[in-house]
C-alpha atoms as a PDB file:
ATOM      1  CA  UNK A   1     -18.806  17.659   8.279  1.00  0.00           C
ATOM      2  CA  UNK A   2     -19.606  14.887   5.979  1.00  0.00           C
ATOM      3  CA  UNK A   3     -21.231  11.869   6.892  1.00  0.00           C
ATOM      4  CA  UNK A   4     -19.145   8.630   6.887  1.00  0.00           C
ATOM      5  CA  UNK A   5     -18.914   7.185   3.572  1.00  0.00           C
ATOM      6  CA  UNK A   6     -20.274   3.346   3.606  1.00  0.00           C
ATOM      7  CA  UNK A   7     -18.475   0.138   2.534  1.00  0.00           C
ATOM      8  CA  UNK A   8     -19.389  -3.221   1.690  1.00  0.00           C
ATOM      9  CA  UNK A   9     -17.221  -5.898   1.780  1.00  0.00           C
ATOM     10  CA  UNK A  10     -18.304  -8.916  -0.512  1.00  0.00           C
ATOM     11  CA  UNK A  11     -17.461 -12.195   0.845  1.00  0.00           C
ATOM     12  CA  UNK A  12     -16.923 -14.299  -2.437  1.00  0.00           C
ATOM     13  CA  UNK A  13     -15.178 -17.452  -0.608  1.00  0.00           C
ATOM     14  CA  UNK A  14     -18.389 -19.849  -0.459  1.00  0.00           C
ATOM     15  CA  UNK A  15     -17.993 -20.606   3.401  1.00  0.00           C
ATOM     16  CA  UNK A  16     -13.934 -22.104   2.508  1.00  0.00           C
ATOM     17  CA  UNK A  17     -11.288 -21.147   4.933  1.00  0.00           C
ATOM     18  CA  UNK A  18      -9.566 -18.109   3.515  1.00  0.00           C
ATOM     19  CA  UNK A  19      -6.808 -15.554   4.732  1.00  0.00           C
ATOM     20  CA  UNK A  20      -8.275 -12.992   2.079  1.00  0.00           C
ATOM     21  CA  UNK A  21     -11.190 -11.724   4.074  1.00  0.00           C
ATOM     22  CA  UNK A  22      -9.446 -11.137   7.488  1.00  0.00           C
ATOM     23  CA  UNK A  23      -6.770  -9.048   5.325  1.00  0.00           C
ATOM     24  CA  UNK A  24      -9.327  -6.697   3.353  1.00  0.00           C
ATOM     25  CA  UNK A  25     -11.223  -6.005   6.352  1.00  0.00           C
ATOM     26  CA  UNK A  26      -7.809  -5.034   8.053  1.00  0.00           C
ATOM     27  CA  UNK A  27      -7.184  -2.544   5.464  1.00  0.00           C
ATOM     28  CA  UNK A  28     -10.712  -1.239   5.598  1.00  0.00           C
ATOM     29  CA  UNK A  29     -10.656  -0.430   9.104  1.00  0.00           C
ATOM     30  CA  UNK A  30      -7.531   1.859   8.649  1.00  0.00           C
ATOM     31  CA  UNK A  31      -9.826   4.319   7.741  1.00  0.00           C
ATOM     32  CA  UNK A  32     -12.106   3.706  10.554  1.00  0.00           C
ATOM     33  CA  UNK A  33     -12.429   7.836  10.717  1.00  0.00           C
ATOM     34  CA  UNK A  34     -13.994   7.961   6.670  1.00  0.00           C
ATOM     35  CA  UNK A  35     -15.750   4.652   6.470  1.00  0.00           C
ATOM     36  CA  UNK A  36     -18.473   1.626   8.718  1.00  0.00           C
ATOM     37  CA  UNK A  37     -18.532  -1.371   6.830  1.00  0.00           C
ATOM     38  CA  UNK A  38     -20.357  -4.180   6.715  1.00  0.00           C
ATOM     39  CA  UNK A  39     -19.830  -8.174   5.549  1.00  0.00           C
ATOM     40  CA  UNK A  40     -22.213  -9.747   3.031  1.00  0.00           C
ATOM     41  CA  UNK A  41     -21.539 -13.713   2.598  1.00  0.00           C
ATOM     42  CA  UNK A  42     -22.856 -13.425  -0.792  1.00  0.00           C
ATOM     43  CA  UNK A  43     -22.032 -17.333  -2.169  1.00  0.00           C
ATOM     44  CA  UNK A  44     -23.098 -19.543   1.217  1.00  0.00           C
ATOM     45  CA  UNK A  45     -25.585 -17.407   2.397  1.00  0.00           C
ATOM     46  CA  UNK A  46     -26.831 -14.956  -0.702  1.00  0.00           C
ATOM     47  CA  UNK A  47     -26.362 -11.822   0.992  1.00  0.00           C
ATOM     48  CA  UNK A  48     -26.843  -9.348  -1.525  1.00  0.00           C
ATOM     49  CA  UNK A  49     -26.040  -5.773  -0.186  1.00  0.00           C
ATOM     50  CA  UNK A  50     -28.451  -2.484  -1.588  1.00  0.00           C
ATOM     51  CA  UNK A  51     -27.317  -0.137  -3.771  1.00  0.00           C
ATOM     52  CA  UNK A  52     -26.649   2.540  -1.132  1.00  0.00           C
ATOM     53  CA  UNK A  53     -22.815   2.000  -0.442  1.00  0.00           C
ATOM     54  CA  UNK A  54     -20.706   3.989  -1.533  1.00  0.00           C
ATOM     55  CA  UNK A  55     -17.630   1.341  -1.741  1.00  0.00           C
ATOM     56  CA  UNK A  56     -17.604  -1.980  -2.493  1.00  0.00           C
ATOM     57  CA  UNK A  57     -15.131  -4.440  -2.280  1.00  0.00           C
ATOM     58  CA  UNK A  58     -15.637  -8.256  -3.601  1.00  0.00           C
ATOM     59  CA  UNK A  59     -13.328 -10.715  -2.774  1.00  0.00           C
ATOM     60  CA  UNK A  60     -11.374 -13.761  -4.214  1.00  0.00           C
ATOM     61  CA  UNK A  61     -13.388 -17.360  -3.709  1.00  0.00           C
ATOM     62  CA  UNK A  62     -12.379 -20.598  -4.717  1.00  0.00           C
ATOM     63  CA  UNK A  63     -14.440 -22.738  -7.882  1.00  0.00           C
ATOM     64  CA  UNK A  64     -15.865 -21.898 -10.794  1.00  0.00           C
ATOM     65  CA  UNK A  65     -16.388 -18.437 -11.666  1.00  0.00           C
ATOM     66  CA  UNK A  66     -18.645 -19.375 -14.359  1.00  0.00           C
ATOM     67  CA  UNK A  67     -21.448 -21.678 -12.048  1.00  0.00           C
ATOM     68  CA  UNK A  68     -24.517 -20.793 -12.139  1.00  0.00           C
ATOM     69  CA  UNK A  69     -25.502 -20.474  -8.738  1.00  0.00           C
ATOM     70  CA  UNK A  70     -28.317 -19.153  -7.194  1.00  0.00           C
ATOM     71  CA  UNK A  71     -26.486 -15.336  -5.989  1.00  0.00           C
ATOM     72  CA  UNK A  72     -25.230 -15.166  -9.663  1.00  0.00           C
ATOM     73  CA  UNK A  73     -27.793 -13.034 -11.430  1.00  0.00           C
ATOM     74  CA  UNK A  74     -28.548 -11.061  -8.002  1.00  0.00           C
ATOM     75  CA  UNK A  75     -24.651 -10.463  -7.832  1.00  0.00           C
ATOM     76  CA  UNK A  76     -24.923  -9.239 -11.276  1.00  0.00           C
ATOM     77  CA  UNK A  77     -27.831  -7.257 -11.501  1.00  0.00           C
ATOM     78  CA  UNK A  78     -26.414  -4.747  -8.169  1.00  0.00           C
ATOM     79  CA  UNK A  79     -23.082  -4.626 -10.444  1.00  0.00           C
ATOM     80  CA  UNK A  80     -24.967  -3.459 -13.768  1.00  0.00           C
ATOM     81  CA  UNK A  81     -27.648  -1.003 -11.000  1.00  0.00           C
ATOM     82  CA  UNK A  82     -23.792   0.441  -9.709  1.00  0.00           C
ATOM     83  CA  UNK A  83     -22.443   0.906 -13.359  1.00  0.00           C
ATOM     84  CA  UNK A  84     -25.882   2.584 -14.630  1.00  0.00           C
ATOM     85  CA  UNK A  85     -25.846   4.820 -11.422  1.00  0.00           C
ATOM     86  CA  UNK A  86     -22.047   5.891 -12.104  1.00  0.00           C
ATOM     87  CA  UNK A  87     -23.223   6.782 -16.102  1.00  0.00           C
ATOM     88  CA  UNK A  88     -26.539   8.923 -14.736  1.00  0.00           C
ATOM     89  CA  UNK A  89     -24.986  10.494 -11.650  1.00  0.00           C
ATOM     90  CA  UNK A  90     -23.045  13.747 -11.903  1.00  0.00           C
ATOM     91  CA  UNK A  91     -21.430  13.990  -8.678  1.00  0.00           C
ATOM     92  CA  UNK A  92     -21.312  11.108  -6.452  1.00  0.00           C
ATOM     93  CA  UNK A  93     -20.009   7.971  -7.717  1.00  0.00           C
ATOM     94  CA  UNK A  94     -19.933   3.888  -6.564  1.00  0.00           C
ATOM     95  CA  UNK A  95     -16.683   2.813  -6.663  1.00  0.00           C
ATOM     96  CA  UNK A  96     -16.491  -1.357  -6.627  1.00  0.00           C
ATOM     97  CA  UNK A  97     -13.042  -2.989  -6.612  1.00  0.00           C
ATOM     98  CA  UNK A  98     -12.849  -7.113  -7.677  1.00  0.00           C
ATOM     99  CA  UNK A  99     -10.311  -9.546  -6.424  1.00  0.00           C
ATOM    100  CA  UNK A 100      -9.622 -12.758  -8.332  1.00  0.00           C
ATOM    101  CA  UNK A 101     -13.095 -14.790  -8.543  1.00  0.00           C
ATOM    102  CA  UNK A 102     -14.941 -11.671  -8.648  1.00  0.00           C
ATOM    103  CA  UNK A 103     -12.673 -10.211 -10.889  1.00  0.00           C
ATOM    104  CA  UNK A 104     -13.359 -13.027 -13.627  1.00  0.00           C
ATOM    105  CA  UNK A 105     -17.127 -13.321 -12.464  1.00  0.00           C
ATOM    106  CA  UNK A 106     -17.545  -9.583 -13.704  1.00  0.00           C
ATOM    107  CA  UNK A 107     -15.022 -10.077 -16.532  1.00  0.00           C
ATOM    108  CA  UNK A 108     -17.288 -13.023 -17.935  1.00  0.00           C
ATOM    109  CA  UNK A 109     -20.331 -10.430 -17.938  1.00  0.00           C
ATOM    110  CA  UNK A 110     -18.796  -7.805 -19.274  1.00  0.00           C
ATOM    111  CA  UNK A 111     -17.464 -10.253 -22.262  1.00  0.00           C
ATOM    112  CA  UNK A 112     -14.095  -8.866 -22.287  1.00  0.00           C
ATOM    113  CA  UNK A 113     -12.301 -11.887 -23.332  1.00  0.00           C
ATOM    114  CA  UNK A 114     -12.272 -15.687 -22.678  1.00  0.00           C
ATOM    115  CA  UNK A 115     -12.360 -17.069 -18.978  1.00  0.00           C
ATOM    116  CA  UNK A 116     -10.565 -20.431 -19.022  1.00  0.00           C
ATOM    117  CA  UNK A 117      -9.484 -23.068 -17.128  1.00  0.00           C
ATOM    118  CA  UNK A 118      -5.460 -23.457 -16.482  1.00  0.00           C
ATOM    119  CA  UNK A 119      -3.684 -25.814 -17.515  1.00  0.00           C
ATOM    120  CA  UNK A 120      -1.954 -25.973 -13.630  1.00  0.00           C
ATOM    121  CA  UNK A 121      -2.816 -23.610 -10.628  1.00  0.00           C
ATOM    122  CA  UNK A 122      -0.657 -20.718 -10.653  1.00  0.00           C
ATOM    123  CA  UNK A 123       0.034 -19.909  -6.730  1.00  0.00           C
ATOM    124  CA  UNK A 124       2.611 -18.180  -5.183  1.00  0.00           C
ATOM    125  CA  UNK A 125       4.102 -14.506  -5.035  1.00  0.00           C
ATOM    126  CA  UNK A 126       4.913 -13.720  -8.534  1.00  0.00           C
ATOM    127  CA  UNK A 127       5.602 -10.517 -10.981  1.00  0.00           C
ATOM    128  CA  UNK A 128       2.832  -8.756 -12.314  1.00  0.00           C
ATOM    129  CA  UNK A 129       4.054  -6.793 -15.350  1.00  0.00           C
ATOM    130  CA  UNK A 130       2.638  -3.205 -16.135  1.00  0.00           C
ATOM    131  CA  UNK A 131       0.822  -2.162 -19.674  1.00  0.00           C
ATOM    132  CA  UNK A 132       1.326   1.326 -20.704  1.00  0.00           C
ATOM    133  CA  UNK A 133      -1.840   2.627 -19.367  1.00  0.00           C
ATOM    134  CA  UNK A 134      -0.998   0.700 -15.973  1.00  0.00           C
ATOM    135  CA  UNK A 135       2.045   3.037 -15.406  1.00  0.00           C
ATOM    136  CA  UNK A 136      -0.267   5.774 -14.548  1.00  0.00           C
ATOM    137  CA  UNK A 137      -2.996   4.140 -13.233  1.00  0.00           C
ATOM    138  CA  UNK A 138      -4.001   5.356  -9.795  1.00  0.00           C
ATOM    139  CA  UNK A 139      -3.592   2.026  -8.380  1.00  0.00           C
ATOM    140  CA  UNK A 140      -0.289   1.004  -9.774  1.00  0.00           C
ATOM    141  CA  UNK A 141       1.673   4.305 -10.354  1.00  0.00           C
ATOM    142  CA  UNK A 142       4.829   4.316  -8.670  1.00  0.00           C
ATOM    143  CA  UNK A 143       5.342   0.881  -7.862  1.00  0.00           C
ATOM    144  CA  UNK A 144       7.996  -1.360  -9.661  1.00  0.00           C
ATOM    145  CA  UNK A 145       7.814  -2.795 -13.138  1.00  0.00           C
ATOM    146  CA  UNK A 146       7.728  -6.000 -12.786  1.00  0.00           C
ATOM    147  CA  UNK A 147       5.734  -5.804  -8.766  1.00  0.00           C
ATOM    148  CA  UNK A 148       5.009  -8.247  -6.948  1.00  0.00           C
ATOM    149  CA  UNK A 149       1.742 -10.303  -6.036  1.00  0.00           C
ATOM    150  CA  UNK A 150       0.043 -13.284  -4.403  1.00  0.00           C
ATOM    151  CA  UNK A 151      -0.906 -15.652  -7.300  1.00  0.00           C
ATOM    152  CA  UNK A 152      -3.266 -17.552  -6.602  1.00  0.00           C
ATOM    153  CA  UNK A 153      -5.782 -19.118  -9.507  1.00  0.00           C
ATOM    154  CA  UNK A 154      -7.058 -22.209 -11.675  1.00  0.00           C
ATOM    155  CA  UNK A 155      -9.098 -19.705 -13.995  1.00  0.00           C
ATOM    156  CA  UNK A 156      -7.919 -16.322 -15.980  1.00  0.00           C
ATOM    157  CA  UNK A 157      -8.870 -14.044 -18.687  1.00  0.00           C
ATOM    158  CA  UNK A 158      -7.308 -14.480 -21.992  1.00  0.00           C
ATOM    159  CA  UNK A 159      -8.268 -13.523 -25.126  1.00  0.00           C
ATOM    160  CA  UNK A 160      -9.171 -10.130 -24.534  1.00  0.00           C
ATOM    161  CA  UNK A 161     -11.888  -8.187 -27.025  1.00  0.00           C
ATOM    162  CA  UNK A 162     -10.195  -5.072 -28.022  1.00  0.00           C
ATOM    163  CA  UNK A 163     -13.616  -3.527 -29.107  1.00  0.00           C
ATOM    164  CA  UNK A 164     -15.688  -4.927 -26.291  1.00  0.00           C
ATOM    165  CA  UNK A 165     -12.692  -2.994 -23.768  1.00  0.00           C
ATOM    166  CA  UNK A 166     -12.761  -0.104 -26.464  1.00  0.00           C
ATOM    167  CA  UNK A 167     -16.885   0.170 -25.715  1.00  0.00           C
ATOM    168  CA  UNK A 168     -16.935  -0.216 -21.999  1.00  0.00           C
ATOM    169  CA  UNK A 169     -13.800   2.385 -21.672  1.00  0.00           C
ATOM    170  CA  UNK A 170     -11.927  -0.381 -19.622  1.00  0.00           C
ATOM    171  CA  UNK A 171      -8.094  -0.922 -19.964  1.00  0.00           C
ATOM    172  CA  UNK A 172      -5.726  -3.507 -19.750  1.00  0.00           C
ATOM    173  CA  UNK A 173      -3.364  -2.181 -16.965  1.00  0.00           C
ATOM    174  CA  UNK A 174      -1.289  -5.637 -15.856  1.00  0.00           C
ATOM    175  CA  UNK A 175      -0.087  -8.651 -17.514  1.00  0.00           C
ATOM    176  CA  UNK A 176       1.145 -11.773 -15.994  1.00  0.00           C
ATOM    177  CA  UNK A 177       4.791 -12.723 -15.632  1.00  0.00           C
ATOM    178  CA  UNK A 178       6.591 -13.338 -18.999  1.00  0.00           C
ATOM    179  CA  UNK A 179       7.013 -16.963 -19.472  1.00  0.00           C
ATOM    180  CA  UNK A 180       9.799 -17.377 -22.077  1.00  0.00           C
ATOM    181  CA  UNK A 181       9.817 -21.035 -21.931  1.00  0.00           C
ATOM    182  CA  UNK A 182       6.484 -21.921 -22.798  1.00  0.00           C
ATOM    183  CA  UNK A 183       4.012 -20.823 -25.701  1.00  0.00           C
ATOM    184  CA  UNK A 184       1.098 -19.979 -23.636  1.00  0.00           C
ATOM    185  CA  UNK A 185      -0.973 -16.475 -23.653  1.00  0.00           C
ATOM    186  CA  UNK A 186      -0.376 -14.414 -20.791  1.00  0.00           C
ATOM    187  CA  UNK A 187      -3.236 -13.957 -18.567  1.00  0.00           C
ATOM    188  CA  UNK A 188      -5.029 -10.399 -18.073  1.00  0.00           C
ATOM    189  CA  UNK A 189      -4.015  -9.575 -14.353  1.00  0.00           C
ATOM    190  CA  UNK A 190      -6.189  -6.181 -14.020  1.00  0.00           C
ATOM    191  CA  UNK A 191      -8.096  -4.022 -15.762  1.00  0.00           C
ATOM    192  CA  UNK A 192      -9.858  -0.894 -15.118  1.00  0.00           C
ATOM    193  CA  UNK A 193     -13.642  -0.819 -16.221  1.00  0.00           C
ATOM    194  CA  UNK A 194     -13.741   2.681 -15.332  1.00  0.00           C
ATOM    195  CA  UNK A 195     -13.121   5.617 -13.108  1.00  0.00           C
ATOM    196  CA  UNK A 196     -14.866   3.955 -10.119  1.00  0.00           C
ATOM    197  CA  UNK A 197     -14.631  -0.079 -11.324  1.00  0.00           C
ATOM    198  CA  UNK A 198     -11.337  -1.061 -10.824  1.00  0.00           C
ATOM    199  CA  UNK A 199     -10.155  -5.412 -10.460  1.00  0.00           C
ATOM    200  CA  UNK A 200      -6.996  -7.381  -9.768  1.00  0.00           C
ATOM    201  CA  UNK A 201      -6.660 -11.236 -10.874  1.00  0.00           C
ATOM    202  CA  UNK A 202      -4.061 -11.176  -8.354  1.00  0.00           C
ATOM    203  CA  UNK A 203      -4.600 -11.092  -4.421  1.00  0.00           C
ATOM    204  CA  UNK A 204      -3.408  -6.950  -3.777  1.00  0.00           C
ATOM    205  CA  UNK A 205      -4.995  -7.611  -0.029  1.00  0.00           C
ATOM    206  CA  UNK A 206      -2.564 -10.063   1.028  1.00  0.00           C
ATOM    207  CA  UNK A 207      -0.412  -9.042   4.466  1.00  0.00           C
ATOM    208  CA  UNK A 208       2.728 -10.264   4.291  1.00  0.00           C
ATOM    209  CA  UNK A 209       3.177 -10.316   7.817  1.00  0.00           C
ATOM    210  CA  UNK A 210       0.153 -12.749   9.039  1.00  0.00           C
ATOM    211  CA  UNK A 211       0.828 -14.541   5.442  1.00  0.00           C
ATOM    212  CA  UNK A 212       4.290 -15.296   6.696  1.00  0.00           C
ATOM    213  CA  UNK A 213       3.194 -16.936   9.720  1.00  0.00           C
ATOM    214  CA  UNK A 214       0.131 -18.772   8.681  1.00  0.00           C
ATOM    215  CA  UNK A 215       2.867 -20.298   5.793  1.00  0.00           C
ATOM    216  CA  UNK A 216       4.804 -21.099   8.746  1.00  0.00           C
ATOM    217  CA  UNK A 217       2.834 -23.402  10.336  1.00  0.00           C
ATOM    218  CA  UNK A 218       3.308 -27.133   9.394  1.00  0.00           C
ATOM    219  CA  UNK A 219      -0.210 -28.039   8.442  1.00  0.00           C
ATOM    220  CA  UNK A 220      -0.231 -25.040   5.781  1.00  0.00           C
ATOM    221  CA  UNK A 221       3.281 -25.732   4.916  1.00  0.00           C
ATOM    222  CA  UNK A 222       2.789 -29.489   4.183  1.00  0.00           C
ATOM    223  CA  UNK A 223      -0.334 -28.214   1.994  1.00  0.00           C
ATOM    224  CA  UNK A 224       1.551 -26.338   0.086  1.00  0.00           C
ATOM    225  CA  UNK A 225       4.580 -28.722  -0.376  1.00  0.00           C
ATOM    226  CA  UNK A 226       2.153 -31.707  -1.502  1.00  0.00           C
ATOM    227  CA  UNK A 227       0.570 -29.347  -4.210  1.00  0.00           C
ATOM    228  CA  UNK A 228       3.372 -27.231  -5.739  1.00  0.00           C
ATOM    229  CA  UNK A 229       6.796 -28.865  -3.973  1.00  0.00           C
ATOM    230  CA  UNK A 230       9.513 -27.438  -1.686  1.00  0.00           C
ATOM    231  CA  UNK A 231      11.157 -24.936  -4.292  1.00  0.00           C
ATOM    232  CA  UNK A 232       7.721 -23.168  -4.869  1.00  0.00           C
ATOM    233  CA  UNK A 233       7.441 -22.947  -1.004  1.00  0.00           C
ATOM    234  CA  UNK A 234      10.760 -21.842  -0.280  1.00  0.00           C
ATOM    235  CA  UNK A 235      10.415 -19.315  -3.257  1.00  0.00           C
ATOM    236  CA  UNK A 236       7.308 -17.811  -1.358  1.00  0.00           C
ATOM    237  CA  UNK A 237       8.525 -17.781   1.877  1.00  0.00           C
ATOM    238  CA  UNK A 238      11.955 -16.072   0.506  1.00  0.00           C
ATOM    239  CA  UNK A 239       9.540 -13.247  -1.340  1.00  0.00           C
ATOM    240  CA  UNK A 240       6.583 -12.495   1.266  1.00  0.00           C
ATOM    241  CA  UNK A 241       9.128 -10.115   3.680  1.00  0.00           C
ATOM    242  CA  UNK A 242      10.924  -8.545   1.242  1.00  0.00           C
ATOM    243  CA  UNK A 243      10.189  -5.064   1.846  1.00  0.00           C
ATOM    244  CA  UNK A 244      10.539  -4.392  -2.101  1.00  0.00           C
ATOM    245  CA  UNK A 245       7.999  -7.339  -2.852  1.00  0.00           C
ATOM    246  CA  UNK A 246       4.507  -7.643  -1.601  1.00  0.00           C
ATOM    247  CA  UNK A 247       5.036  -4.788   1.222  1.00  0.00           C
ATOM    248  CA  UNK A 248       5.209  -2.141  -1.866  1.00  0.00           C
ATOM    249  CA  UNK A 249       1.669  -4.246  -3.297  1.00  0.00           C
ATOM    250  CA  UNK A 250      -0.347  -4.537  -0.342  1.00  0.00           C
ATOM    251  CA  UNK A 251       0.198  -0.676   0.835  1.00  0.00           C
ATOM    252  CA  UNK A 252      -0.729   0.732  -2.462  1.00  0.00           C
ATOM    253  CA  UNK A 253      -3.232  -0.987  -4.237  1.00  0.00           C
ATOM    254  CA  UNK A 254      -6.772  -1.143  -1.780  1.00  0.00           C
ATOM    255  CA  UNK A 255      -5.514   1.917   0.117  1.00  0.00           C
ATOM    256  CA  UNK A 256      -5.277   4.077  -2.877  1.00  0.00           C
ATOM    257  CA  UNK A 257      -8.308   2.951  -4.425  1.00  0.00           C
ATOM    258  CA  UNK A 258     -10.019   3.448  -0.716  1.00  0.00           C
ATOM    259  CA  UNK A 259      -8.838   7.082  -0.218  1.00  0.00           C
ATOM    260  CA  UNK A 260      -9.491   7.788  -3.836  1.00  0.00           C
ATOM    261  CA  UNK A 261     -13.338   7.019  -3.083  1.00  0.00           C
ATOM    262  CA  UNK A 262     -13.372   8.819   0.242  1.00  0.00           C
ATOM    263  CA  UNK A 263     -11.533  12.081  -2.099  1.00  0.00           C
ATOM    264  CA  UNK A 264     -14.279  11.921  -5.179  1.00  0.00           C
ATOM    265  CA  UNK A 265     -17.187  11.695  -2.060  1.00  0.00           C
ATOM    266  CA  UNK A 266     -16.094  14.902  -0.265  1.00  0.00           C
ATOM    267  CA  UNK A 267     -15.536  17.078  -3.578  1.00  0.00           C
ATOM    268  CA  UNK A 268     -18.012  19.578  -3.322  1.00  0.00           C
ATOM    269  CA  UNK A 269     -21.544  18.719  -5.604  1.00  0.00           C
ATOM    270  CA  UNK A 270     -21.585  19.931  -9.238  1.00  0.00           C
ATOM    271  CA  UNK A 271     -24.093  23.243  -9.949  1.00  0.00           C
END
């Protein structure tokens, strides 16, 4: 019987008050039976996990994903010891999957296209259009083209450098919504590095259930209706319990890439 397979769950959100967290670690304990985890507050408190997890998960955070901060280049250098171990190794892999901040902090070192402020926050739960390759992505296949997802940004990746992708092997596999009314690139809303690197500008951990009820609540709903206005609101709040919205996102996404991992670890080792 194999051993359980070891997760660590990055804790990008700098000591803010987040719903993000609570909701990967939900989905990480489905699988209680394949997987222990444990927490690292890598931003507030520069907890840096060792390279001996198998699965890693780094969340969404709120700032600047281009500071310079002290967990930056420690952040960095486990990603680049995880992406050297995955070219050496024959058998067992490390398979890391980025949400949002961490999905533009690793897109910024990898130099795959331009990281940029927006003009206005995009937030809310909004289609994410497939690319070609995303129709058969493990991660995406199946689900609707447009899907839906929680939005929820003042940076993105634009720009993309078709030869720096071509190098690393990474593809494009999701666009952002198509904006007919304004001239504006699309943002780069996930890309796969690799077989085991997978990352989401979008939020695929968010539970539409709890979100639904923390939206509820007046103090989150007056937040909300001060920043963006009442139509954005009632548009979320009309999308998060659809059961062909953000249901069909938040069951496919992290669990697939989570039972993929636990499948590559209990293939049998290459002679």
């Amino acid at each position: 019987m194999i051993d359980k397979l070891k997760l660590a769950i990055l804790d990008m959100n700098d000591a803010q008050p987040n719903q993000g967290l609570r909701c990967i670690t939900e989905i990480v304990q489905k699988f209680h039976e394949d997987i222990d985890y444990k927490i690292y507050d890598v931003r507030a408190k520069n907890e840096i996990p060792d390279s001996s997890y198998d699965i890693y998960i780094s969340s969404g955070g709120p700032g600047s994903p281009l500071e310079q901060e002290p967990w930056r280049q420690p952040y960095l250098d486990l990603m680049q010891n995880l992406w050297d171990f995955n070219k050496m190794s024959l058998a067992k892999k490390k398979h890391v999957f980025f949400i949002c901040y961490s999905f533009q902090v690793i897109c910024d070192y990898f130099e795959l296209g331009e990281i940029k402020p927006r003009r206005s926050t995009s937030f809310g739960i909004l289609q994410v259009h497939q690319t070609k390759k995303g129709h058969n992505d493990l991660i995406l296949k199946g689900l609707p083209d447009p899907f839906y997802a929680v939005d929820s940004r003042d940076w993105q990746l634009i720009q993309p450098k078709l030869s720096v992708f071509k190098k690393h092997g990474a593809t494009i596999l999701s666009l952002e919504k198509i904006r007919t009314h304004v001239e504006l690139e699309r943002a780069i809303m996930a890309v796969r590095f690799s077989k085991e690197f997978v990352g989401t500008q979008f939020h695929p951990e968010a539970e539409p259930v709890s979100m639904k009820a923390y939206f509820k609540l007046e103090k989150n709903r007056k937040i909300v209706v001060e920043s963006f206005g009442e139509e954005k609101y009632n548009q979320m709040m009309d999308r998060v319990d659809d059961p062909d919205k953000l249901f069909l996102t938040y069951n496919a996404i992290i669990p697939r890439f989570i039972k993929n991992a636990i499948v590559q670890a209990k293939q049998p080792l290459m002679s």
